[in-house]
Protein backbone atom coordinates (compact mmCIF):
# COMPACT_ATOMS: atom_id res chain seq x y z
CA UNK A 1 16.27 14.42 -0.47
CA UNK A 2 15.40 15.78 2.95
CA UNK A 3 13.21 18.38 1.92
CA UNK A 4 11.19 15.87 -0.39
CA UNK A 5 11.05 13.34 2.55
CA UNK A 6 9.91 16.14 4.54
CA UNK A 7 6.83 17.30 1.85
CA UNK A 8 5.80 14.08 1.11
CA UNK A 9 5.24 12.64 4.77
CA UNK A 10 3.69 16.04 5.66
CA UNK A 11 1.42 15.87 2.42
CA UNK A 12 0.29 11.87 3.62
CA UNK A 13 -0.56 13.26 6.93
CA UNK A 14 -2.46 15.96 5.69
CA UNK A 15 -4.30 13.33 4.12
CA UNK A 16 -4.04 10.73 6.86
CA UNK A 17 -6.00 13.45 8.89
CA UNK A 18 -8.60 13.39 6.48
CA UNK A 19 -9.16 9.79 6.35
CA UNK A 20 -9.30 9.04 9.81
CA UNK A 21 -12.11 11.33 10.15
CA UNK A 22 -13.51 9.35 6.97
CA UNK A 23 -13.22 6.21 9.19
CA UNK A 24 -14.70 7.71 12.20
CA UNK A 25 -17.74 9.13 9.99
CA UNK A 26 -18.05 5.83 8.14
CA UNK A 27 -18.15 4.00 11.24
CA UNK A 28 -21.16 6.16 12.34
CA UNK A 29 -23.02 5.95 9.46
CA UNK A 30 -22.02 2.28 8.04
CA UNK A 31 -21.76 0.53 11.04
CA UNK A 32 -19.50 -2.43 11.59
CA UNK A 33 -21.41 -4.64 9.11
CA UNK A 34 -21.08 -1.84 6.14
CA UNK A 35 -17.39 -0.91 7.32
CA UNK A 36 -16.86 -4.60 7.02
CA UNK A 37 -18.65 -4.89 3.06
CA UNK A 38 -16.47 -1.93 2.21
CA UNK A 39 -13.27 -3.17 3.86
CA UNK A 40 -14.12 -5.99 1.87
CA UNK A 41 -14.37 -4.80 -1.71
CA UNK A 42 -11.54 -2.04 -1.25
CA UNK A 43 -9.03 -4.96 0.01
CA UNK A 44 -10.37 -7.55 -3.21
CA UNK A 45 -9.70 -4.80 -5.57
CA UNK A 46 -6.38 -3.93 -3.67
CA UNK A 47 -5.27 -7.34 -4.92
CA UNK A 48 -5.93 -7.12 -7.78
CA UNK A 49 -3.86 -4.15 -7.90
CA UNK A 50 -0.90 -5.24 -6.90
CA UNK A 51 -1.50 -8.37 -9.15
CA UNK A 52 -1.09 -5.58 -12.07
CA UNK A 53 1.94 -3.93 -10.55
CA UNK A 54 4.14 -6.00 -12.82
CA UNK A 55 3.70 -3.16 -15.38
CA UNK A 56 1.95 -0.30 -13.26
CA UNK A 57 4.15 -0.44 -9.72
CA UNK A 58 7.26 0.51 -9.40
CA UNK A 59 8.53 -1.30 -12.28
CA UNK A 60 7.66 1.98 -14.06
CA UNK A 61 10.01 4.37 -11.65
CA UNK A 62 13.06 1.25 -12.54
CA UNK A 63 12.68 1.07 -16.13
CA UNK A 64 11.56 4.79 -17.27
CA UNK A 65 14.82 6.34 -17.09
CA UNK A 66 16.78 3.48 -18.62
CA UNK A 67 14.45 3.81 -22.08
CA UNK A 68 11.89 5.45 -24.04
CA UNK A 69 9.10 6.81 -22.09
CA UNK A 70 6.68 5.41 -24.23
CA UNK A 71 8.04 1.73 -23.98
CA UNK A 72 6.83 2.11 -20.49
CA UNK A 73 4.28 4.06 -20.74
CA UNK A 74 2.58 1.57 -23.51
CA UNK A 75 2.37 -1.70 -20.89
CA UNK A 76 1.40 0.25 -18.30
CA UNK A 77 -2.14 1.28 -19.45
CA UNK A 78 -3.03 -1.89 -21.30
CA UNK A 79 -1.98 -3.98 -18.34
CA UNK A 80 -4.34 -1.81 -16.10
CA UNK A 81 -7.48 -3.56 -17.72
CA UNK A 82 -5.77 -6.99 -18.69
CA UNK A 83 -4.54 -7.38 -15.55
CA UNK A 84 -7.32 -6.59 -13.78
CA UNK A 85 -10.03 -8.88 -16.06
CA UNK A 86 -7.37 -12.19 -15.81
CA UNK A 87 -7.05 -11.17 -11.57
CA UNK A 88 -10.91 -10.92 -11.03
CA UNK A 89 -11.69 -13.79 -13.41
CA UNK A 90 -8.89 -16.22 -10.73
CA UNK A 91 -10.52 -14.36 -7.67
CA UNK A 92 -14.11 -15.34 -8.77
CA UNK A 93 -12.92 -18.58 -9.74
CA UNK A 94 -11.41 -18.90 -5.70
CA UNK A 95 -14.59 -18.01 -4.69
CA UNK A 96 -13.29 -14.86 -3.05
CA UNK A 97 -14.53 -12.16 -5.05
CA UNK A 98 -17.09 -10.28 -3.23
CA UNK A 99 -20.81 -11.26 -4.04
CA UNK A 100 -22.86 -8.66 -5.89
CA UNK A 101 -19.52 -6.35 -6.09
CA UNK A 102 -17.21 -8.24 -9.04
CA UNK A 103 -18.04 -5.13 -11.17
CA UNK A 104 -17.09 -2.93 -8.52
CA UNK A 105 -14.20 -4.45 -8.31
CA UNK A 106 -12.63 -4.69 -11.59
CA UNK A 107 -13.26 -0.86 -12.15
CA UNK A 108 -11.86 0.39 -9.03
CA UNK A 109 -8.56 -2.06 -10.12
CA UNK A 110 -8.86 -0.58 -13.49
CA UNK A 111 -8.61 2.90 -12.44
CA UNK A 112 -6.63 2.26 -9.08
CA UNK A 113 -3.70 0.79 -11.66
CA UNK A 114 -4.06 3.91 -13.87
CA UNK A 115 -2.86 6.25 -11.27
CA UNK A 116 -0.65 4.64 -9.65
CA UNK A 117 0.77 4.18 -12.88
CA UNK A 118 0.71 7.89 -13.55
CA UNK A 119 1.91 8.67 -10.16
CA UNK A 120 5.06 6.85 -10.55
CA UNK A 121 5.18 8.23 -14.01
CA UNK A 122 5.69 11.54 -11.82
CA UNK A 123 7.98 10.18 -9.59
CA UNK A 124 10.13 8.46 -12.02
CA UNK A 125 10.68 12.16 -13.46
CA UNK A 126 11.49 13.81 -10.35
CA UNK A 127 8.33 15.64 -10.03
CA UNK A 128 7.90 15.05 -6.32
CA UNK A 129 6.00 17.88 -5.82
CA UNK A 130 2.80 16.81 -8.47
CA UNK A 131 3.02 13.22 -6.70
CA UNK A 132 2.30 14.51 -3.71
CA UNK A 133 -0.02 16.94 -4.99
CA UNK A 134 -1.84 14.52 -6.36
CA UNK A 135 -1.98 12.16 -3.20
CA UNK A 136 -3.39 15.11 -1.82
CA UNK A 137 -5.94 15.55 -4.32
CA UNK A 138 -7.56 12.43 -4.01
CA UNK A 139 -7.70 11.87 -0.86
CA UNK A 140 -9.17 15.22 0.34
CA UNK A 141 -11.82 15.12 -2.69
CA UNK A 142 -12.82 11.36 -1.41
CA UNK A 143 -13.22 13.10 2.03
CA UNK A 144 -15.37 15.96 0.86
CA UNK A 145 -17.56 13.84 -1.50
CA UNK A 146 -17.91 11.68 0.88
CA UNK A 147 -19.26 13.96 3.35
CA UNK A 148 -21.59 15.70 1.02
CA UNK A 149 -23.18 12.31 -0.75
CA UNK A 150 -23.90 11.29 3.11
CA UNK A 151 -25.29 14.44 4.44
CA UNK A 152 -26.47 16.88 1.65
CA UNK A 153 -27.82 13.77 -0.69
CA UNK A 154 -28.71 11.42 1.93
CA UNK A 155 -26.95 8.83 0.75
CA UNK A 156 -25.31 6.90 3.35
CA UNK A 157 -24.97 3.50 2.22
CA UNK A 158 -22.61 0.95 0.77
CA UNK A 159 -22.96 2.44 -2.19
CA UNK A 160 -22.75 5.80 -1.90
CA UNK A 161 -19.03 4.98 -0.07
CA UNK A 162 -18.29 3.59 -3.48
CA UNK A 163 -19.42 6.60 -5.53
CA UNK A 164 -16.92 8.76 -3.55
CA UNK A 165 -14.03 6.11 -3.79
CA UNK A 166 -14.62 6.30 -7.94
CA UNK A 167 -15.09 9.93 -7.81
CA UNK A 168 -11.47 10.84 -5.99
CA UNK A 169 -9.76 8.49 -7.76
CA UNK A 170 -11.12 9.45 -10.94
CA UNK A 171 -10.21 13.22 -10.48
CA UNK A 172 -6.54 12.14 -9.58
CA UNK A 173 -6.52 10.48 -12.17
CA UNK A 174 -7.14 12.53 -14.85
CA UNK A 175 -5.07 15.52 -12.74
CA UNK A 176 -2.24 13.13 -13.48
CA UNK A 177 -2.99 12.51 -16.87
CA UNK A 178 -3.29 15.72 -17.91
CA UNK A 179 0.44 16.45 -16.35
CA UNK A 180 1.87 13.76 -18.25
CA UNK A 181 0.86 14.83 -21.75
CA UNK A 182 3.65 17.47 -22.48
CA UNK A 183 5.73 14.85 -20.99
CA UNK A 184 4.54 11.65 -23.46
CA UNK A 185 5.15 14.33 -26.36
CA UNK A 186 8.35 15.53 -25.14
CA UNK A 187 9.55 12.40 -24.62
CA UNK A 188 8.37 10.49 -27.77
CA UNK A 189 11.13 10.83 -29.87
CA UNK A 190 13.59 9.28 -26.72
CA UNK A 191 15.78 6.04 -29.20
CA UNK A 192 17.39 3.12 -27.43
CA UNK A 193 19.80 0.68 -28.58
CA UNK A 194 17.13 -2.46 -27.38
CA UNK A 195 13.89 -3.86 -29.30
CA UNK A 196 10.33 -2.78 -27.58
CA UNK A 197 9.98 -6.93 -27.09
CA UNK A 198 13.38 -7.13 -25.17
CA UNK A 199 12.86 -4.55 -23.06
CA UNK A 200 9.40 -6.03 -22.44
CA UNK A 201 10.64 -9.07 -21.07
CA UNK A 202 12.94 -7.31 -19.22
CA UNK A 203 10.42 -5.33 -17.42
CA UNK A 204 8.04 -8.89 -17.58
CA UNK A 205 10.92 -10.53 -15.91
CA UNK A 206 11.65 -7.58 -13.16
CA UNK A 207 7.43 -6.70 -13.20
CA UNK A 208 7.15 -10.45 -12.03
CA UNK A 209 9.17 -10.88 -8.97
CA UNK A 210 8.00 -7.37 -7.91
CA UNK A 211 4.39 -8.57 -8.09
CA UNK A 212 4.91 -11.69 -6.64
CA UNK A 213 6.35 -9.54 -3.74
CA UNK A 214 3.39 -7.29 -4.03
CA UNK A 215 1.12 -9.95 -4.05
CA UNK A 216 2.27 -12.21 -1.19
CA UNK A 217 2.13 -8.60 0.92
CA UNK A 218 -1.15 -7.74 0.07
CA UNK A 219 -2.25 -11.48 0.81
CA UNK A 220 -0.16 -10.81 4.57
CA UNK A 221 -1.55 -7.80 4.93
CA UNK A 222 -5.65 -8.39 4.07
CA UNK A 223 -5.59 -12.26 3.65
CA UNK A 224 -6.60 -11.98 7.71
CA UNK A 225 -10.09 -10.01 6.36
CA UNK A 226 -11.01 -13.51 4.17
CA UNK A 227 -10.48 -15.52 7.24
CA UNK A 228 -12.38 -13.22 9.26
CA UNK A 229 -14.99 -13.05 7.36
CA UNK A 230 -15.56 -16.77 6.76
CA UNK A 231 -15.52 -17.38 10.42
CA UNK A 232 -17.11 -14.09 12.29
CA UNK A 233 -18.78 -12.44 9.08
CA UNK A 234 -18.52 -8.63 8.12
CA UNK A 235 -19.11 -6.84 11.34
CA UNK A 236 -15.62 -8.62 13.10
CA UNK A 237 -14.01 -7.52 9.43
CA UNK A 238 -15.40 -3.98 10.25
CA UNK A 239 -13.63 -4.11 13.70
CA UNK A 240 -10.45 -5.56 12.36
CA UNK A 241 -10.80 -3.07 9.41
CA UNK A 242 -10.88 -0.22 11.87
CA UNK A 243 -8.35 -0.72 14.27
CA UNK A 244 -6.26 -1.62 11.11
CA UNK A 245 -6.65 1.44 9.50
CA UNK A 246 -6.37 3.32 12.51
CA UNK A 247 -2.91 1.56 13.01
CA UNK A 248 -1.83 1.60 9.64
CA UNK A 249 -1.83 5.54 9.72
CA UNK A 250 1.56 5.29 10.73
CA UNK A 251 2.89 3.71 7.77
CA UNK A 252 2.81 7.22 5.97
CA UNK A 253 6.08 7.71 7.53
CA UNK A 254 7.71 4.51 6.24
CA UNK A 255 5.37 4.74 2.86
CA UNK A 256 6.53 8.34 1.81
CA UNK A 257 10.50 7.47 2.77
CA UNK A 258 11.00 4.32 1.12
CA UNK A 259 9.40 5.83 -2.61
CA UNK A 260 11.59 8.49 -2.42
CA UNK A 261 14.65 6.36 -1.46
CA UNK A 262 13.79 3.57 -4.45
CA UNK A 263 13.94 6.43 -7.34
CA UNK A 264 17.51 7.51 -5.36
CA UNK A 265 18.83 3.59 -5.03
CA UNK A 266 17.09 3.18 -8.56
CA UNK A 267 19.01 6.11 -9.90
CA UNK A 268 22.15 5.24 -8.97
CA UNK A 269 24.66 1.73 -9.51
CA UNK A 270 27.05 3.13 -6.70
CA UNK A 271 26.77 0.01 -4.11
CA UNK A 272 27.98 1.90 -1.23
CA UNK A 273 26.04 5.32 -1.95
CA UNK A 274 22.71 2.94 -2.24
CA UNK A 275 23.69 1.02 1.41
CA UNK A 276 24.66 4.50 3.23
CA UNK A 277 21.18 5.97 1.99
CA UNK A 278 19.26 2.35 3.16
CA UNK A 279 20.96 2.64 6.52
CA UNK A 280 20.28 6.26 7.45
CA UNK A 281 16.80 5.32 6.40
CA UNK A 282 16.58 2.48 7.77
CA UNK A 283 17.23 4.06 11.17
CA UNK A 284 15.46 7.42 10.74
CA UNK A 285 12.22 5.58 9.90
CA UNK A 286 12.31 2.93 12.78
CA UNK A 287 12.81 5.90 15.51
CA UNK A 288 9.98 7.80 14.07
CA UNK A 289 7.32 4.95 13.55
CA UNK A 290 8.02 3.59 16.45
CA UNK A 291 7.18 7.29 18.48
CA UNK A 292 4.33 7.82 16.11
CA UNK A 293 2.78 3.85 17.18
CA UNK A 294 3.26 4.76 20.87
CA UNK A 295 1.21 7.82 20.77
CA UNK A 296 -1.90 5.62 18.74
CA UNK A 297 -1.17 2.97 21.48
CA UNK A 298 -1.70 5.00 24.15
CA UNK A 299 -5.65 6.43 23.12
CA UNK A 300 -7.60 4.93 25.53
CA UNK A 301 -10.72 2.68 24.49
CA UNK A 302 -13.33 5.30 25.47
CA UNK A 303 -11.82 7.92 23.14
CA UNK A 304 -12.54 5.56 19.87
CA UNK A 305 -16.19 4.16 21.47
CA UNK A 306 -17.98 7.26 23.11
CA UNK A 307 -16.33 10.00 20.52
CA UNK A 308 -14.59 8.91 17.45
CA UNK A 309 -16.50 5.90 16.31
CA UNK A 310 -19.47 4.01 18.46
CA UNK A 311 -19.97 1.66 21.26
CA UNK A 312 -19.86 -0.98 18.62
CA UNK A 313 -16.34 -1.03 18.21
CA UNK A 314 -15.59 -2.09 21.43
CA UNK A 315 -12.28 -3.79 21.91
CA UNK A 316 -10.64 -1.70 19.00
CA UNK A 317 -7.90 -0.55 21.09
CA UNK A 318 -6.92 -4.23 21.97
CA UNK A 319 -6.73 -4.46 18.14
CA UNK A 320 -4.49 -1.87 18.25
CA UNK A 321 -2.07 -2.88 20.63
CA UNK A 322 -2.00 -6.28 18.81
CA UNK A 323 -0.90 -4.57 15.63
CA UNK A 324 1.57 -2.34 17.42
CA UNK A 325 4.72 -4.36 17.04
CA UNK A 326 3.97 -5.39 13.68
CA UNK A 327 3.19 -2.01 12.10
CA UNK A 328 6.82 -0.73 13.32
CA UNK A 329 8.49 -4.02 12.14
CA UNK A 330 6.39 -3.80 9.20
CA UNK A 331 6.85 -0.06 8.41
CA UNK A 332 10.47 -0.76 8.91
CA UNK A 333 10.81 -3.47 6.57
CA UNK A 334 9.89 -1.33 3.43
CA UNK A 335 13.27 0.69 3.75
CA UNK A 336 15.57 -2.78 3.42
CA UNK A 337 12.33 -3.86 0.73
CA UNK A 338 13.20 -0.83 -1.71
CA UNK A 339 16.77 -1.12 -0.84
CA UNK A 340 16.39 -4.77 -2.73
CA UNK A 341 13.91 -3.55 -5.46
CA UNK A 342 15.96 -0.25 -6.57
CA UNK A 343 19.68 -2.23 -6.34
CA UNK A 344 17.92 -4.90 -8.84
CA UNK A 345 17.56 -7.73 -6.91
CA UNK A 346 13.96 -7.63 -6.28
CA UNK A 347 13.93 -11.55 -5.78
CA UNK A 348 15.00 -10.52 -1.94
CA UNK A 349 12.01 -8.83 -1.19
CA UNK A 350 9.24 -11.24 -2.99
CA UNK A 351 11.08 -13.76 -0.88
CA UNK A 352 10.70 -11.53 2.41
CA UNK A 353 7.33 -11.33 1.34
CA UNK A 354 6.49 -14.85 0.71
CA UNK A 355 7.79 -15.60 4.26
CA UNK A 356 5.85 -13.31 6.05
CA UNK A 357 2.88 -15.34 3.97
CA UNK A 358 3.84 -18.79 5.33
CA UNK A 359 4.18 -17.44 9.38
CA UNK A 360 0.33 -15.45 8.97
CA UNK A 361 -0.81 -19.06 7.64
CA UNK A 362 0.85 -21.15 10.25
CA UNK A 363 0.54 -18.65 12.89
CA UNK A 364 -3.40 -17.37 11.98
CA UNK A 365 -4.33 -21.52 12.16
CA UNK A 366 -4.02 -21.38 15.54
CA UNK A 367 -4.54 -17.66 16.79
CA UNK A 368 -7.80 -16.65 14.83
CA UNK A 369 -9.84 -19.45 15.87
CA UNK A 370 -8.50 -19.12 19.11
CA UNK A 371 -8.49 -15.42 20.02
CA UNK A 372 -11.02 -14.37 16.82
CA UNK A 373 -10.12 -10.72 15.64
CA UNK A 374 -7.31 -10.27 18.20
CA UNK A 375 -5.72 -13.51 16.91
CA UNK A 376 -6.23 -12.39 13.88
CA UNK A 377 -4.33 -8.71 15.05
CA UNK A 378 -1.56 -10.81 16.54
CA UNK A 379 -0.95 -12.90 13.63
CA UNK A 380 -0.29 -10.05 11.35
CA UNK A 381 2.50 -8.70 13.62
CA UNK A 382 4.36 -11.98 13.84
CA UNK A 383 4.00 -11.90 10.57
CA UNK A 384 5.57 -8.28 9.62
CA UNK A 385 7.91 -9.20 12.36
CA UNK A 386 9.07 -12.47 10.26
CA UNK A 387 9.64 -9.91 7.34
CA UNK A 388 12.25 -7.52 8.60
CA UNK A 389 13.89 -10.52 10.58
CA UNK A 390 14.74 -11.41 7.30
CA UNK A 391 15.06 -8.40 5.53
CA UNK A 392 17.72 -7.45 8.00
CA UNK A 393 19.88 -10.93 7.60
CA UNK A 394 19.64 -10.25 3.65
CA UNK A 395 20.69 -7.41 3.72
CA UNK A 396 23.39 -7.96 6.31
CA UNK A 397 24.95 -10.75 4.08
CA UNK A 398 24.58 -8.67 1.08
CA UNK A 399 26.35 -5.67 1.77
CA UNK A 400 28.95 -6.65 4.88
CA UNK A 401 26.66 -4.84 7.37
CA UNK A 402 27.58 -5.09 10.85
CA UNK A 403 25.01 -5.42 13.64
CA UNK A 404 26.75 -2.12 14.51
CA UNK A 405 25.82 -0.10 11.58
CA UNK A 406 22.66 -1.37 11.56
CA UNK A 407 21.69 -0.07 15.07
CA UNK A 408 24.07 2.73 16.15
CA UNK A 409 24.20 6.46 14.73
């Protein structure tokens, strides 16, 4: 499992290194007010994303092995669009679907779903390598297109951002796809003792909870952009979208970890194999986000407004540093997370993630009008930090954890 953990954080950095130079060129040639439109529409159709993870998450990697591949398979794609016409049509009905971008939205969702679907298709089959192959296809074709729509075509807007997003997404995509053929075919003939409708509720019933868990983290983790936006507009969402992104670079560690140790808990109903594999994890990832976050702590302001983005983003590194605790805690939290989703008893970590909800509401009340974008920084690590404060108690009660175990080698 090593050697997987190994390739997969090392193919998200590879691609981590790309993006940040995609933030620093975006931030150059979008500005704070264009960095704040796209922050914008890639966070709305985010949501509605993990909205549709009740068939296209991980709920895939849980169920696939158990029956037929194309019982899975099936919900998966279908949901992709349903999902993502009932999400947009609730979001526009909120009022918080981006003006002039609904479109936008609900086909980035659309094809977002699709391969993420397919890349958990991958997973769920122990192709580890084609995952990450794939990660690392669409990120470094959104990087190049990117590049060469700005400066070859001259098309440095909004929309030209959006035409490389489709683009990279589209060509992992169908990379994906095309893998998964021999394996739909292979696989078609798979029998199980259940009906296709029992094992869709089953999955309905599992797919639920882990959305609702999806959905009140992507609502901790962007619901600060909305807020933001109402009160500062889109250039403070381009400077909390920045040193976000910037900060949330880390979570490739944590990211890359916890997927391969849900398809190992998932794959196994050993209880004390599945809590010896949380707990090295657990501890491995908290020593090595935390070294990773000191390092991005420590570039100094000047580096990020005279060299990597403009003058324009001044105060990003006090964004930073208000992040810092969070992004370990939060980073942290998705070991004990999977632990709960790949054991079964996904309820734990839609409840971890509601909480974290409620403390960014109560706390952001106070902070963002009070301290704007850096209240706004701060309330999202109280928040993550509410998370793995319960995460940890679960999963102490749970399993008979000592503090001990938890902390020491």
């Amino acid at each position: 499992m090593f050697k997987d953990i190994i390739g997969t954080v090392g193919s998200r950095y590879l691609v981590a290194f790309f993006n940040l130079l995609l933030i620093f060129i975006n931030a150059k040639v979008l500005g704070r007010e264009g960095m704040g439109v796209v922050g914008v529409i890639y966070a709305s159709a985010n949501l509605v994303v993990v909205f549709n993870s009740i068939f296209c998450g991980n709920t895939i990697v849980y169920f696939m092995n158990k029956y037929s591949f194309r019982y899975v398979f099936y919900p998966a794609y279908i949901w992709s669009f349903a999902g993502s016409f009932v999400a947009c049509g609730i979001m526009a009905l909120f009022g918080i679907l981006p003006e002039g971008y609904g479109t936008a939205v609900f086909f980035l969702a659309v094809l977002i779903s699709l391969t993420t679907a397919n890349s958990r298709f991958l997973l769920g089959k122990d192709h580890v390598k084609q995952f990450n192959i794939m990660f690392i296809i669409q990120g470094i074709s959104m990087f190049l297109i990117i590049v060469f729509l700005y400066y070859v075509a001259e098309y440095k807007s909004v929309e030209g951002y959006l035409i490389g997003l489709f683009s990279a997404y589209f060509i992992a995509f169908a990379y994906s796809f095309a893998l998964l053929i021999p394996v739909f075919y292979k696989l078609a003939d798979n029998k199980t003792d259940q009906s296709f409708g029992k094992i869709l509720k089953e999955m309905s019933i599992y797919g639920l909870w882990l959305s609702v868990d999806n959905l009140a983290e992507g609502l901790t983790t962007r619901l600060n952009y909305f807020l933001i936006q109402h009160s500062g507009g889109y250039g403070k969402v381009g400077l909390l979208d920045s040193g976000t992104k910037i900060s949330e670079s880390v979570w490739h560690i944590s990211n890359s970890i916890s997927y391969l140790e849900y398809k190992e808990i998932a794959k196994t109903a050993e209880r004390k194999r599945q809590k010896h594999i949380t707990l090295k994890l657990f501890k491995l990832t908290f020593i090595l986000l935390t070294a990773v976050m000191l390092v991005v702590a420590l570039i100094p302001e000047w580096v990020y407004t005279n060299y990597l983005l403009s003058a324009e983003f001044a105060g990003i590194r006090k964004i930073v540093l208000g992040l810092s605790v969070g992004i370990v805690a939060f980073g942290t939290n998705r070991i004990l997370s999977h632990y709960f989703m790949g054991s079964g008893n996904v309820r734990y970590s839609a409840y971890c993630s509601i909480t974290g909800l409620v403390v960014l509401c109560m706390a952001g009340l106070f902070l963002i009008p009070c301290y704007g974008v850096f209240g706004a920084a701060l309330t999202a690590s109280i928040a993550y930090s509410s998370m793995l404060l319960f995460s940890v108690v679960v999963f102490m009660r749970q399993t008979a954890t000592s503090l001990r175990e938890l902390l020491l080698p």
